[in-house]
Protein backbone atom coordinates (compact mmCIF):
# COMPACT_ATOMS: atom_id res chain seq x y z
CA UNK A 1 -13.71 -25.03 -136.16
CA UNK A 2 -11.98 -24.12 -132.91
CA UNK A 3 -8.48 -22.32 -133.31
CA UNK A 4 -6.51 -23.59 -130.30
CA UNK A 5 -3.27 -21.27 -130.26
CA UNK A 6 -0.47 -21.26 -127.80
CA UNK A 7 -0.14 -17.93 -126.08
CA UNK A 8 2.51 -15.82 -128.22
CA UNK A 9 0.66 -17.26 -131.66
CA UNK A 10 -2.77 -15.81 -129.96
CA UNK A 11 -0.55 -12.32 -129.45
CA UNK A 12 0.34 -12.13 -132.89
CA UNK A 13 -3.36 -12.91 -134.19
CA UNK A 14 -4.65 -10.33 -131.11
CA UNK A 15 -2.63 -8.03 -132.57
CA UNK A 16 -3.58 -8.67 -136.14
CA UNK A 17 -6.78 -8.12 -135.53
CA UNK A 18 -6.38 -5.16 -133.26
CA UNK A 19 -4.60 -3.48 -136.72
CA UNK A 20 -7.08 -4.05 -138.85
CA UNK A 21 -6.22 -7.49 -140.24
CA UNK A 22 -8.44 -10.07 -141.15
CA UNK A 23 -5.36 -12.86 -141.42
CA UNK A 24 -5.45 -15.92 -139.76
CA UNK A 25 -2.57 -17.59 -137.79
CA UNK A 26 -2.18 -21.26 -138.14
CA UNK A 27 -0.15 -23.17 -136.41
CA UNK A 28 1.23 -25.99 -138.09
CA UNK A 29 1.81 -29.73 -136.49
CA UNK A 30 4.84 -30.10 -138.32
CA UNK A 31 8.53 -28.46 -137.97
CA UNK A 32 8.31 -25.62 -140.18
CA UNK A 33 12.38 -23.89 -139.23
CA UNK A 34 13.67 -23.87 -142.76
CA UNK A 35 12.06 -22.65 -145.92
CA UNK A 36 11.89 -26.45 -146.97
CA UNK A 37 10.24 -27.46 -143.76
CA UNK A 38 7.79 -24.51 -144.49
CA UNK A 39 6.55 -25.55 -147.75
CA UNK A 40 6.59 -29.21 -147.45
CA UNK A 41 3.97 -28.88 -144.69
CA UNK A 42 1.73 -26.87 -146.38
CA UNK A 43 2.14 -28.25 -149.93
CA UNK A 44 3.87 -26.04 -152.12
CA UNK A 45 7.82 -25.56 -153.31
CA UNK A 46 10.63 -23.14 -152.49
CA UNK A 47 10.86 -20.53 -154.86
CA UNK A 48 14.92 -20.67 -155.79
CA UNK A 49 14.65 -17.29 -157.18
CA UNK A 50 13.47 -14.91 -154.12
């Protein structure tokens, strides 16, 4: 699988990895502004108690 990321998301995952980091950045297709947004497109809820 390919990871196609748009120039500041491939920053953040340079720098990631240049720390030590395995994480991955993913960017999503969807809108992801508000919390909502956020967990609809990746399938889980908002936790009402942060």
């Amino acid at each position: 699988m390919t990871n196609m990321l748009n120039e500041s998301a491939q920053r953040v995952q340079n720098t990631l990895r240049e720390l030590g980091y395995a994480n991955q950045v993913v960017e999503l297709p969807d809108s992801t502004r508000t919390a909502q947004e956020a967990a609809d497109a990746i399938g889980c809820e908002v936790d009402p108690f942060p």
